[in-house]
C-alpha atoms as a PDB file:
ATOM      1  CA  UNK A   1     106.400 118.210 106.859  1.00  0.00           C
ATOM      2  CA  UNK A   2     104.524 117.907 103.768  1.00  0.00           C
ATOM      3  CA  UNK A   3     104.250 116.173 100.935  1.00  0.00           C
ATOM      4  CA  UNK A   4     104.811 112.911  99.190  1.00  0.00           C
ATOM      5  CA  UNK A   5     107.225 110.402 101.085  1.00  0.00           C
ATOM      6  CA  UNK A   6     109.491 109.882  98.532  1.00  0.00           C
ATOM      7  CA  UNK A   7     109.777 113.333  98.034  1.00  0.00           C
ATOM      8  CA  UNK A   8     110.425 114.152 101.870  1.00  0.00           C
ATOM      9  CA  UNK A   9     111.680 110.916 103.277  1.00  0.00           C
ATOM     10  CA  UNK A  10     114.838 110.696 102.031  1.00  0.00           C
ATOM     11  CA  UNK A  11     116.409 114.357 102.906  1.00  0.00           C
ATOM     12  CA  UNK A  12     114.968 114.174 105.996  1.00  0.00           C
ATOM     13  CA  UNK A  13     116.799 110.687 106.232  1.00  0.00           C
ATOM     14  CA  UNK A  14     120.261 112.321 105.514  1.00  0.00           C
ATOM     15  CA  UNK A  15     120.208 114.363 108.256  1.00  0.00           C
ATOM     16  CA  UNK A  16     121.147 112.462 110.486  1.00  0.00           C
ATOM     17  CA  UNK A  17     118.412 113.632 113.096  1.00  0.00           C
ATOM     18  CA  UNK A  18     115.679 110.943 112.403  1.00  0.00           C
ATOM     19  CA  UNK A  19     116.179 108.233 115.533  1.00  0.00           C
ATOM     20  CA  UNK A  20     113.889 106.068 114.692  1.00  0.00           C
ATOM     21  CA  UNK A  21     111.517 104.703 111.613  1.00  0.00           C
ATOM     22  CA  UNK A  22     108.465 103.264 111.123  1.00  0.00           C
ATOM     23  CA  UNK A  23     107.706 101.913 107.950  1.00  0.00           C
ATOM     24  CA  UNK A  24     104.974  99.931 105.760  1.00  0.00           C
ATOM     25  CA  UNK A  25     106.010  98.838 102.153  1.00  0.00           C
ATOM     26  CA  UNK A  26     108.587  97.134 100.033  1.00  0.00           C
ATOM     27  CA  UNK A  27     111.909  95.649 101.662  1.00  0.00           C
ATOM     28  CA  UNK A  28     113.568  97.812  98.530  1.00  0.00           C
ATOM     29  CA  UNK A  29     112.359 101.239  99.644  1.00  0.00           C
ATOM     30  CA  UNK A  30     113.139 100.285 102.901  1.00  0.00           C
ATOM     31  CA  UNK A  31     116.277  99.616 102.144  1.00  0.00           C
ATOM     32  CA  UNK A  32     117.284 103.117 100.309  1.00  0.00           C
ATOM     33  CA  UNK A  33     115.500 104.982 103.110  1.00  0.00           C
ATOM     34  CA  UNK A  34     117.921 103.336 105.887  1.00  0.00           C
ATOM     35  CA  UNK A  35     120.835 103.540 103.481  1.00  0.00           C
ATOM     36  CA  UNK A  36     120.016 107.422 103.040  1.00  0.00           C
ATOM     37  CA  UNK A  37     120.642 107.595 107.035  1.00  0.00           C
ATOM     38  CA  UNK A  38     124.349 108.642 107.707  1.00  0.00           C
ATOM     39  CA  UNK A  39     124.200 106.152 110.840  1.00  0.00           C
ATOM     40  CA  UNK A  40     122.047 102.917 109.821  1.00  0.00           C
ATOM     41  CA  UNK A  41     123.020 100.843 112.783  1.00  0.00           C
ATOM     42  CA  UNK A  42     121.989 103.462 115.077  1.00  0.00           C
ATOM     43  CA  UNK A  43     118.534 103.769 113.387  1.00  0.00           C
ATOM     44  CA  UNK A  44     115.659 101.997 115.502  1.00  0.00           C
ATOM     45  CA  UNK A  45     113.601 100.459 112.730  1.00  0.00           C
ATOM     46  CA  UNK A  46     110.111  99.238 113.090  1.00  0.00           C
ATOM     47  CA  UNK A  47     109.382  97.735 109.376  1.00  0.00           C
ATOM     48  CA  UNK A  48     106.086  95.880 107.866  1.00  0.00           C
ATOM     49  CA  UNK A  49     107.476  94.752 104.812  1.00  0.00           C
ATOM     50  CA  UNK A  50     105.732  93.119 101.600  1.00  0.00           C
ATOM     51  CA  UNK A  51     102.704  92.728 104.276  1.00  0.00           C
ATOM     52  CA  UNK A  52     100.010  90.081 102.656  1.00  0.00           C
ATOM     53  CA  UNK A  53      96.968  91.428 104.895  1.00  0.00           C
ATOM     54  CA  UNK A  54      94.058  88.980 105.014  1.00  0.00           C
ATOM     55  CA  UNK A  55      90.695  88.912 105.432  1.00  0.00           C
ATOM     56  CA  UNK A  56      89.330  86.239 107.425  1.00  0.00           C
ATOM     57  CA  UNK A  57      85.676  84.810 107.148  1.00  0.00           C
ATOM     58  CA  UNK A  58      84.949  82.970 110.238  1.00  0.00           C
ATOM     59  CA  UNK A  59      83.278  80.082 110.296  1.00  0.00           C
ATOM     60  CA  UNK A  60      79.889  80.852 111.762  1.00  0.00           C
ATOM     61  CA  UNK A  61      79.420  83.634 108.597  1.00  0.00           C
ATOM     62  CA  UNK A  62      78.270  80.548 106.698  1.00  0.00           C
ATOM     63  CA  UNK A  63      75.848  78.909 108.843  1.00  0.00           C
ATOM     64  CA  UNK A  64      71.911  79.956 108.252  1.00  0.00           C
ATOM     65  CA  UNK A  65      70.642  83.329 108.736  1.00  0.00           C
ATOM     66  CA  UNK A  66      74.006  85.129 108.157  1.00  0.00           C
ATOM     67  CA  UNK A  67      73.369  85.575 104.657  1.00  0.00           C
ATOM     68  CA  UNK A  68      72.849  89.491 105.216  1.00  0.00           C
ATOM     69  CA  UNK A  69      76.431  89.405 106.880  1.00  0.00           C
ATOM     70  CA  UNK A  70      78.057  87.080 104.884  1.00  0.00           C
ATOM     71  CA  UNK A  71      76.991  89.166 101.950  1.00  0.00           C
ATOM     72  CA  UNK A  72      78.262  92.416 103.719  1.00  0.00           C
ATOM     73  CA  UNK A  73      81.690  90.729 104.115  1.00  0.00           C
ATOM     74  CA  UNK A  74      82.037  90.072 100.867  1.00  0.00           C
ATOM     75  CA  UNK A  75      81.604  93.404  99.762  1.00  0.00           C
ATOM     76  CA  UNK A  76      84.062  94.987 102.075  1.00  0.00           C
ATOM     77  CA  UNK A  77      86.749  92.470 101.267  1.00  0.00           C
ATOM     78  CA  UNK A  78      86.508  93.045  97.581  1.00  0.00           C
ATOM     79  CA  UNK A  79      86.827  97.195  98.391  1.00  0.00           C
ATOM     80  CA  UNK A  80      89.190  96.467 100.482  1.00  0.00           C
ATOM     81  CA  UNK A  81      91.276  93.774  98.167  1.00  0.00           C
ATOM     82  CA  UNK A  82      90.555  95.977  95.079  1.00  0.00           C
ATOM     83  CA  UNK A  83      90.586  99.573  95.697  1.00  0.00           C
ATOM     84  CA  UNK A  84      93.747 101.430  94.209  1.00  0.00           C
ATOM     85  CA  UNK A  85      93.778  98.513  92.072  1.00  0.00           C
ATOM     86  CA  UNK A  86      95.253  96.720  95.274  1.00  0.00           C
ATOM     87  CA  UNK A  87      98.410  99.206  94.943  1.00  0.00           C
ATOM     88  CA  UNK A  88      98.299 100.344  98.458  1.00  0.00           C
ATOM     89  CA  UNK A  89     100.108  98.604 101.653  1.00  0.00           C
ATOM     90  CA  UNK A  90      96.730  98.256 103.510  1.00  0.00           C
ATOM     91  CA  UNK A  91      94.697  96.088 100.541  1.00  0.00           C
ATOM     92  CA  UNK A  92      93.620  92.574 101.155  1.00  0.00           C
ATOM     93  CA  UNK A  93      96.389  89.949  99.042  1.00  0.00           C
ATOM     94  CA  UNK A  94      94.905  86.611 100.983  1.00  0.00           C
ATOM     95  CA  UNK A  95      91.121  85.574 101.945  1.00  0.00           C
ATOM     96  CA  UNK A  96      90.460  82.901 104.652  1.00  0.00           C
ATOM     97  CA  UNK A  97      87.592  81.042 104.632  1.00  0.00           C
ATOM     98  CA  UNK A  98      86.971  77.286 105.602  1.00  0.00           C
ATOM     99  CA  UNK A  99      87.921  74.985 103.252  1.00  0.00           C
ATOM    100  CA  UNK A 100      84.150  73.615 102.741  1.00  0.00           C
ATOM    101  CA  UNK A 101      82.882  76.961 101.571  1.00  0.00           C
ATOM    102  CA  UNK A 102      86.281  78.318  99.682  1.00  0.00           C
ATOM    103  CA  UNK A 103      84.153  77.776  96.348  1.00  0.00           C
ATOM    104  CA  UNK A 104      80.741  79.399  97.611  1.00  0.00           C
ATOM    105  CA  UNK A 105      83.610  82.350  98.599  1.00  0.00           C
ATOM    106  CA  UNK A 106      84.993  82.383  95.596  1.00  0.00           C
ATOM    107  CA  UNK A 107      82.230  82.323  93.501  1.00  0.00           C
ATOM    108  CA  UNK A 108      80.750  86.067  95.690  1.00  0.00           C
ATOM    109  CA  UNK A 109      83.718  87.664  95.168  1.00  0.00           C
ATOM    110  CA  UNK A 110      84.208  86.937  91.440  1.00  0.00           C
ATOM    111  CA  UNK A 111      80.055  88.000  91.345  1.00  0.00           C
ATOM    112  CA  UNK A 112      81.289  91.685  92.687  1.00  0.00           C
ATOM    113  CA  UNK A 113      84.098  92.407  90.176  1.00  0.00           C
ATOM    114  CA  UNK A 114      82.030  91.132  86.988  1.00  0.00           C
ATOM    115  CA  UNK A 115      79.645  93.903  88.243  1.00  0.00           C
ATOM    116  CA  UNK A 116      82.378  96.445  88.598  1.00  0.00           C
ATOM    117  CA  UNK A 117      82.986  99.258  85.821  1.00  0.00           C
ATOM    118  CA  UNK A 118      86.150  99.026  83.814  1.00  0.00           C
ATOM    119  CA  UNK A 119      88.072 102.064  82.543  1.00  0.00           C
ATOM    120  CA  UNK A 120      90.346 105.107  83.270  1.00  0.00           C
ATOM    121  CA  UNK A 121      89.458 106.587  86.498  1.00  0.00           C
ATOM    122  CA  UNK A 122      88.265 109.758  85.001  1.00  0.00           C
ATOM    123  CA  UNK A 123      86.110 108.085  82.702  1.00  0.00           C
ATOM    124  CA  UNK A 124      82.275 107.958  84.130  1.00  0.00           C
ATOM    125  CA  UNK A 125      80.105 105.048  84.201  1.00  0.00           C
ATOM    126  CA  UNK A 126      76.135 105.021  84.291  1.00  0.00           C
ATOM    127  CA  UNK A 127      73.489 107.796  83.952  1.00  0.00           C
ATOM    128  CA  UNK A 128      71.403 109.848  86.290  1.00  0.00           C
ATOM    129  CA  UNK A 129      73.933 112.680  87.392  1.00  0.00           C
ATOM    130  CA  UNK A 130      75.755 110.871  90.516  1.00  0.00           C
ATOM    131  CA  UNK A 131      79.337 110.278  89.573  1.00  0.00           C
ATOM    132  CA  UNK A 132      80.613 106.829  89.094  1.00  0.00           C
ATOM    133  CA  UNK A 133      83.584 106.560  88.210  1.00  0.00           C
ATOM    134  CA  UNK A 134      85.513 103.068  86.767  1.00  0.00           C
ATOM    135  CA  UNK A 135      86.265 100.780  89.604  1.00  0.00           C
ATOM    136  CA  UNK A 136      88.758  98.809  88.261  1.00  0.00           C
ATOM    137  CA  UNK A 137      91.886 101.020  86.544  1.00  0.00           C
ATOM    138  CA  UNK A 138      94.619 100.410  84.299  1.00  0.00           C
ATOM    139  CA  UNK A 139      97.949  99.265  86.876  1.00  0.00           C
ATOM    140  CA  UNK A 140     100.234 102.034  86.860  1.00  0.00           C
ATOM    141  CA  UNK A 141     102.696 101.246  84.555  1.00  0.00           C
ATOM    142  CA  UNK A 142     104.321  98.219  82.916  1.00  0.00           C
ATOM    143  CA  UNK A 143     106.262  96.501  85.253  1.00  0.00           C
ATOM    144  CA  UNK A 144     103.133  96.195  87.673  1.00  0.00           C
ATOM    145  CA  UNK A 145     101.626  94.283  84.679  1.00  0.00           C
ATOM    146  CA  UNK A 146     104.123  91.770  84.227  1.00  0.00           C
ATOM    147  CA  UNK A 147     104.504  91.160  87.763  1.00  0.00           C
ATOM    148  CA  UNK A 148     100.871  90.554  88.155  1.00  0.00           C
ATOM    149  CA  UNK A 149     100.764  88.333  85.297  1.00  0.00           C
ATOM    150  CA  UNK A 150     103.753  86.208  87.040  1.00  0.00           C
ATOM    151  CA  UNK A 151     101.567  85.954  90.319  1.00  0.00           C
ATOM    152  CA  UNK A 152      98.636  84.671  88.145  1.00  0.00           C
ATOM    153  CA  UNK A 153     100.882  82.286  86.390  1.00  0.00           C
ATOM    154  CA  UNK A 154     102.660  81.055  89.438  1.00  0.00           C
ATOM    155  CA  UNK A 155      99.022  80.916  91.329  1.00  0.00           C
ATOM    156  CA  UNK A 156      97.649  78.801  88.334  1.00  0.00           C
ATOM    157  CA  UNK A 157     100.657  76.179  88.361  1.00  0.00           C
ATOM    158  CA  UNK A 158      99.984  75.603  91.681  1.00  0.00           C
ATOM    159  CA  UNK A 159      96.459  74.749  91.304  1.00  0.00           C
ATOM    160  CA  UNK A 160      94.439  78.301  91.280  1.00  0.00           C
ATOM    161  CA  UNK A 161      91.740  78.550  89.320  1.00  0.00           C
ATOM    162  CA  UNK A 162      90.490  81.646  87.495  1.00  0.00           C
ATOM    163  CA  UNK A 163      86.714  82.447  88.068  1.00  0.00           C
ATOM    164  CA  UNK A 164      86.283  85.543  86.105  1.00  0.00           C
ATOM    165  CA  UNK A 165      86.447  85.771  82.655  1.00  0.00           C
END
Protein backbone atom coordinates (compact mmCIF):
# COMPACT_ATOMS: atom_id res chain seq x y z
CA UNK A 1 0.00 0.00 0.00
CA UNK A 2 1.14 3.40 -0.52
CA UNK A 3 0.92 6.53 0.61
CA UNK A 4 0.27 8.76 3.55
CA UNK A 5 -1.41 6.97 6.66
CA UNK A 6 -4.14 9.06 7.01
CA UNK A 7 -4.85 8.76 3.59
CA UNK A 8 -4.67 4.78 3.59
CA UNK A 9 -5.27 3.85 7.16
CA UNK A 10 -8.59 4.44 7.58
CA UNK A 11 -10.25 2.52 4.38
CA UNK A 12 -8.13 -0.10 4.93
CA UNK A 13 -9.53 0.02 8.62
CA UNK A 14 -13.20 -0.34 7.36
CA UNK A 15 -12.71 -3.38 5.87
CA UNK A 16 -12.94 -5.31 8.25
CA UNK A 17 -9.80 -7.49 7.22
CA UNK A 18 -7.06 -5.70 9.34
CA UNK A 19 -6.58 -8.23 12.62
CA UNK A 20 -4.35 -6.51 14.27
CA UNK A 21 -2.64 -2.79 14.71
CA UNK A 22 0.34 -1.39 15.61
CA UNK A 23 0.48 2.08 16.25
CA UNK A 24 2.80 5.14 17.41
CA UNK A 25 1.08 8.61 17.95
CA UNK A 26 -1.75 10.46 19.57
CA UNK A 27 -4.46 8.52 21.77
CA UNK A 28 -6.98 10.73 19.31
CA UNK A 29 -5.87 9.20 16.02
CA UNK A 30 -5.80 6.12 17.64
CA UNK A 31 -8.95 6.34 18.58
CA UNK A 32 -10.67 7.16 14.97
CA UNK A 33 -8.47 4.46 13.43
CA UNK A 34 -10.03 1.65 15.87
CA UNK A 35 -13.42 3.31 15.62
CA UNK A 36 -13.08 3.09 11.65
CA UNK A 37 -12.79 -0.90 12.29
CA UNK A 38 -16.33 -2.52 11.90
CA UNK A 39 -15.24 -4.97 14.87
CA UNK A 40 -13.09 -2.88 17.55
CA UNK A 41 -13.16 -5.48 20.24
CA UNK A 42 -11.88 -8.00 17.97
CA UNK A 43 -8.95 -5.74 16.90
CA UNK A 44 -5.51 -6.80 18.62
CA UNK A 45 -4.01 -3.41 19.33
CA UNK A 46 -0.43 -2.78 20.12
CA UNK A 47 -0.44 1.24 20.80
CA UNK A 48 2.58 3.74 21.89
CA UNK A 49 0.64 6.61 22.62
CA UNK A 50 1.74 10.38 23.38
CA UNK A 51 5.32 8.53 23.84
CA UNK A 52 7.81 11.18 25.76
CA UNK A 53 11.14 9.39 24.45
CA UNK A 54 14.22 10.38 26.46
CA UNK A 55 17.58 10.69 26.15
CA UNK A 56 19.60 9.62 28.93
CA UNK A 57 23.21 10.94 29.78
CA UNK A 58 24.79 8.51 32.04
CA UNK A 59 26.69 9.40 34.64
CA UNK A 60 30.24 8.54 33.70
CA UNK A 61 29.71 11.08 30.34
CA UNK A 62 30.67 13.78 32.85
CA UNK A 63 33.66 12.57 34.51
CA UNK A 64 37.25 13.73 32.85
CA UNK A 65 38.28 12.82 29.48
CA UNK A 66 34.72 12.31 28.08
CA UNK A 67 34.50 15.69 26.92
CA UNK A 68 34.77 14.45 23.14
CA UNK A 69 31.69 12.14 24.01
CA UNK A 70 29.87 14.20 26.13
CA UNK A 71 30.04 16.79 23.42
CA UNK A 72 28.91 14.16 20.74
CA UNK A 73 25.84 13.43 22.92
CA UNK A 74 24.82 16.60 23.02
CA UNK A 75 24.68 17.05 19.51
CA UNK A 76 22.68 14.00 18.72
CA UNK A 77 20.12 14.75 21.39
CA UNK A 78 19.46 18.20 20.13
CA UNK A 79 18.96 16.50 16.27
CA UNK A 80 17.21 14.16 17.68
CA UNK A 81 14.91 16.51 20.17
CA UNK A 82 14.70 19.15 17.36
CA UNK A 83 14.48 17.81 13.97
CA UNK A 84 10.91 18.19 12.32
CA UNK A 85 10.65 20.83 14.78
CA UNK A 86 10.12 17.84 17.31
CA UNK A 87 6.76 16.99 15.25
CA UNK A 88 7.57 13.42 14.77
CA UNK A 89 6.70 10.35 17.29
CA UNK A 90 10.43 9.34 17.51
CA UNK A 91 11.92 13.05 18.81
CA UNK A 92 13.43 13.42 22.20
CA UNK A 93 10.50 15.41 24.74
CA UNK A 94 12.69 14.56 28.15
CA UNK A 95 16.67 14.63 28.82
CA UNK A 96 18.18 12.74 31.83
CA UNK A 97 21.12 13.73 33.25
CA UNK A 98 22.29 13.71 37.00
CA UNK A 99 21.04 16.24 38.94
CA UNK A 100 24.71 17.79 39.67
CA UNK A 101 25.36 18.48 36.03
CA UNK A 102 21.51 19.30 34.82
CA UNK A 103 22.86 23.04 34.45
CA UNK A 104 26.31 22.20 32.64
CA UNK A 105 23.48 20.05 30.34
CA UNK A 106 21.45 22.63 29.94
CA UNK A 107 23.66 25.21 29.24
CA UNK A 108 25.25 22.65 25.80
CA UNK A 109 22.11 22.20 24.55
CA UNK A 110 20.84 25.82 24.64
CA UNK A 111 24.75 26.54 23.03
CA UNK A 112 23.52 24.24 19.85
CA UNK A 113 20.16 25.91 19.07
CA UNK A 114 21.55 29.65 19.45
CA UNK A 115 23.90 28.37 16.66
CA UNK A 116 21.10 26.94 14.62
CA UNK A 117 19.62 28.88 11.45
CA UNK A 118 16.11 30.20 11.74
CA UNK A 119 13.68 30.38 8.81
CA UNK A 120 11.36 28.59 6.28
CA UNK A 121 12.83 25.38 5.31
CA UNK A 122 13.35 26.39 1.79
CA UNK A 123 15.07 29.38 2.71
CA UNK A 124 19.12 28.84 2.57
CA UNK A 125 21.51 29.82 5.13
CA UNK A 126 25.38 30.56 4.63
CA UNK A 127 27.61 30.85 1.51
CA UNK A 128 29.98 28.62 -0.34
CA UNK A 129 27.52 26.45 -2.56
CA UNK A 130 26.63 23.47 0.02
CA UNK A 131 23.00 23.75 0.91
CA UNK A 132 21.97 24.67 4.36
CA UNK A 133 18.91 24.95 4.86
CA UNK A 134 17.03 26.66 8.26
CA UNK A 135 17.16 24.27 11.10
CA UNK A 136 14.62 25.45 13.11
CA UNK A 137 10.99 25.99 11.07
CA UNK A 138 7.89 27.70 11.62
CA UNK A 139 5.36 24.79 13.66
CA UNK A 140 2.88 23.76 11.27
CA UNK A 141 0.04 25.62 11.95
CA UNK A 142 -1.63 27.48 14.81
CA UNK A 143 -2.82 25.20 17.18
CA UNK A 144 0.79 23.60 17.49
CA UNK A 145 1.74 27.17 18.61
CA UNK A 146 -0.55 27.61 21.31
CA UNK A 147 -0.05 24.27 22.60
CA UNK A 148 3.61 24.77 22.77
CA UNK A 149 3.27 27.99 24.40
CA UNK A 150 0.96 26.15 27.19
CA UNK A 151 3.85 23.52 27.74
CA UNK A 152 6.32 26.47 28.20
CA UNK A 153 3.96 28.18 30.50
CA UNK A 154 3.04 25.15 32.50
CA UNK A 155 7.01 24.12 32.49
CA UNK A 156 7.85 27.71 33.81
CA UNK A 157 5.18 27.61 36.78
CA UNK A 158 6.65 24.69 37.85
CA UNK A 159 10.06 25.96 38.14
CA UNK A 160 11.68 25.66 34.40
CA UNK A 161 13.83 28.04 33.44
CA UNK A 162 14.34 29.40 29.92
CA UNK A 163 18.06 29.46 28.74
CA UNK A 164 17.74 30.78 25.31
CA UNK A 165 16.77 34.00 24.47
Amino acid sequence: VSGGGRATMPPLMETGKVDALAFVGSSGAADDLIRKHPSPHRLKTFLQLEAKNMGVFAPDLFRDGKGTELEGAATEAVKGALSFNGQRCTALKVLFAPRAEGTRLARMVADRVERMTVGLPWQEHGEGGAANFSQITPLPNARQVDRMRRLIDDAVSKGAAIVND
